[in-house]
Structures are given as structure tokens and as C-alpha cells.
Protein backbone atom coordinates (compact mmCIF):
# COMPACT_ATOMS: atom_id res chain seq x y z
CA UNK A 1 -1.46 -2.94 -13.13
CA UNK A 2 -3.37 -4.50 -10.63
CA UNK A 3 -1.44 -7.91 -10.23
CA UNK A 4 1.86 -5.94 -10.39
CA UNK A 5 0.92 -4.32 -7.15
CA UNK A 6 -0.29 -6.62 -4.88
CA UNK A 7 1.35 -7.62 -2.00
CA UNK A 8 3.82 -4.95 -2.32
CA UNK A 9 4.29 -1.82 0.29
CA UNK A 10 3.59 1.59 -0.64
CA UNK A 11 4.56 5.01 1.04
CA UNK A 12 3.12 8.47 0.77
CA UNK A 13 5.18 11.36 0.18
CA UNK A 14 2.22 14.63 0.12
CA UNK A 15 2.48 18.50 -0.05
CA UNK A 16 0.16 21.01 0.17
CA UNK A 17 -1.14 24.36 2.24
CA UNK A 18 -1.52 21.84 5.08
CA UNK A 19 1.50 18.97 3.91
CA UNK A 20 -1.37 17.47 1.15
CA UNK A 21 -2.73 15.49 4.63
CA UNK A 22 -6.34 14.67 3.43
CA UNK A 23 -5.12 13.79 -0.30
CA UNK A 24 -2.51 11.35 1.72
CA UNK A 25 -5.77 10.36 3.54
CA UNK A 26 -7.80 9.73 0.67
CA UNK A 27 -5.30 7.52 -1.01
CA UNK A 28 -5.35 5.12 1.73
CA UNK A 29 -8.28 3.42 0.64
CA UNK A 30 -7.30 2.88 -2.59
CA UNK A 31 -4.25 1.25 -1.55
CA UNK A 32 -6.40 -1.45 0.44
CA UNK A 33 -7.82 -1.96 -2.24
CA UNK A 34 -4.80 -3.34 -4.70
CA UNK A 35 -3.83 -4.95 -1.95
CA UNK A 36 -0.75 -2.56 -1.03
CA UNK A 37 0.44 -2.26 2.56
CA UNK A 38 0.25 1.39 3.44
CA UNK A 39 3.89 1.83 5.40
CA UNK A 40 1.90 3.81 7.68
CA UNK A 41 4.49 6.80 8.32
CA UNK A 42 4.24 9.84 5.74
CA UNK A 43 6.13 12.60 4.47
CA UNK A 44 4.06 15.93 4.69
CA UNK A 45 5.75 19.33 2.96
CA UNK A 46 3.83 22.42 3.76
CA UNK A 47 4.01 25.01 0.85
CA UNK A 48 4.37 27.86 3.64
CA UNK A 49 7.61 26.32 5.31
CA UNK A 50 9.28 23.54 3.17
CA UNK A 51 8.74 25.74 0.14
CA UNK A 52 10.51 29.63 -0.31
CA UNK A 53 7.66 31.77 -1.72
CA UNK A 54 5.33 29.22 -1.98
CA UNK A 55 7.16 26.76 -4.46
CA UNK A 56 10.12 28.29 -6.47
CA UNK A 57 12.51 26.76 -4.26
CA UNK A 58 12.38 23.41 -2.09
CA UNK A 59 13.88 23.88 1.49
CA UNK A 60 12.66 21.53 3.38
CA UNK A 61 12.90 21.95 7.60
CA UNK A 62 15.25 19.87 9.92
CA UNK A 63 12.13 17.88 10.90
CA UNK A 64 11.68 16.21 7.37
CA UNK A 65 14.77 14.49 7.74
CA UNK A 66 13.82 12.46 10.25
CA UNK A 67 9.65 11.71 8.99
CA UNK A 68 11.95 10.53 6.08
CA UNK A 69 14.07 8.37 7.73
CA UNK A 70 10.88 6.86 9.61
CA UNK A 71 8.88 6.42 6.40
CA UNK A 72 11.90 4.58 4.45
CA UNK A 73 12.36 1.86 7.52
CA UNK A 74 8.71 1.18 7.71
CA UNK A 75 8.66 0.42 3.73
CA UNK A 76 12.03 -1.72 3.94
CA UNK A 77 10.32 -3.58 7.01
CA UNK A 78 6.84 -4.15 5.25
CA UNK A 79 8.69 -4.45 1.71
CA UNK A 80 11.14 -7.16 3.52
CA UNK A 81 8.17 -8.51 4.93
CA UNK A 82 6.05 -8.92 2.27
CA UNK A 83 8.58 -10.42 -0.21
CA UNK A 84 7.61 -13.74 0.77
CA UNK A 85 3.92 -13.48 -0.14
CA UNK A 86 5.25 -12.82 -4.13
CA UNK A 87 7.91 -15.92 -3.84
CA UNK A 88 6.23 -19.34 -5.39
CA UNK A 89 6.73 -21.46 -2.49
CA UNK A 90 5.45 -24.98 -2.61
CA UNK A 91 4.00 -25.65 1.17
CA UNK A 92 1.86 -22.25 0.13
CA UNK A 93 0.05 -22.70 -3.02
CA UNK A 94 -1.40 -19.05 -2.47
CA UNK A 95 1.82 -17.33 -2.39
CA UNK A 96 2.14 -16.97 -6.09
CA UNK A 97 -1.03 -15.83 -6.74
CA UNK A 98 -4.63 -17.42 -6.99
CA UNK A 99 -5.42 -20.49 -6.25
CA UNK A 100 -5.92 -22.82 -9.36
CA UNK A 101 -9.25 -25.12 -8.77
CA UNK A 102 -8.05 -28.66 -7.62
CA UNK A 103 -9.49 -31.23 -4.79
CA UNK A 104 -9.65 -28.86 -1.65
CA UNK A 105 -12.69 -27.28 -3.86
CA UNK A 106 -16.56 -28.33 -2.90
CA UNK A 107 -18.58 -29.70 -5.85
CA UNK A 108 -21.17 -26.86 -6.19
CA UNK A 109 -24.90 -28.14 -4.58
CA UNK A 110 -27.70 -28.90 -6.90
CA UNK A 111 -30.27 -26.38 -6.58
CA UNK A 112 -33.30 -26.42 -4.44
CA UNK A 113 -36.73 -27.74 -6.24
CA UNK A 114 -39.69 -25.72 -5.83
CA UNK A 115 -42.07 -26.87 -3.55
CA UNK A 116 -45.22 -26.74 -5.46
């Protein structure tokens, strides 16, 4: 799954006690490394007031709307963005993927001799 998610744009959507904040946290990392763009606004549901009696029923505040709202524009933006780096495109060998070994590459040096 690696390939599949590079150079794509990822958003985090958390609940918990406290909105799931260091789990969202935690993630972040990760998503550096497979190469996802983190869209940088989140999505935090508390149990105690987005949730009636701590989960049976969703009921999200006013507020969420609009954390929502900011979290979907920032992953159309970096998704719109992005699109680009996962197009082949001929002036940008690199835009496909890896590039393939060709002339641009250094011939590898012979190695050093002892000195004896």
C-alpha cells in the first residue's frame, strides 16, 4: 500500500475523552512517512459533548460544523494540489514515480587501495 499512498493528502477525523488529540498526534508521523500530506486541520469529537451518554448516540456541537468545513477545503486544496505530482508528465521524469537509472547518473568510483 505504500506506492498507492504517496503523494496523496490525508485528513484526521479523532474522538476520544479529550477529541482522540494525541492519537491524531501520533499519526502524524506516520503519514510523513508514506509520503502523505497531513491537511493540517482536524476533526476532534469529545465523548463527553459530541456523544449522549458517552457513545449511544452521536450529536455532535454547532462548532464541528465548521472544523469540518475547514478540514474538507484544506484536503481539496492539498488533494488539488498534489494531483500533479501522480500525473506522468514528460518535462518531470519524477512525477510518475522513481527515477529509472539513465545518463544524469554518476558511474560509481573505484574504491580506495590500501596504503600499505
Amino acid at each position: 500500500m505504500y506506492a498507492e499512498w504517496n503523494n496523496k493528502a490525508a485528513a484526521i477525523v479523532s474522538y476520544g475523552v479529550d477529541g482522540g488529540v494525541r492519537a491524531a498526534q501520533a499519526l502524524r508521523p506516520v503519514f510523513g512517512a508514506l509520503q502523505l500530506a497531513d491537511a493540517g486541520a482536524d476533526v476532534t469529537l469529545n465523548l463527553r459533548t459530541d456523544f449522549r451518554d458517552f457513545g449511544p448516540a452521536f450529536t455532535p456541537g454547532e462548532h464541528q460544523t465548521a472544523a469540518l468545513d475547514a478540514l474538507l477545503g484544506q484536503l481539496v486544496t492539498w488533494s488539488t494540489a498534489l494531483a500533479a505530482t501522480r500525473t506522468p508528465n514528460a518535462d518531470c521524469p519524477t512525477a510518475a514515480g522513481p527515477l529509472e537509472p539513465g545518463p544524469w547518473r554518476r558511474a560509481a568510483r573505484p574504491a580506495r587501495q590500501a596504503a600499505t
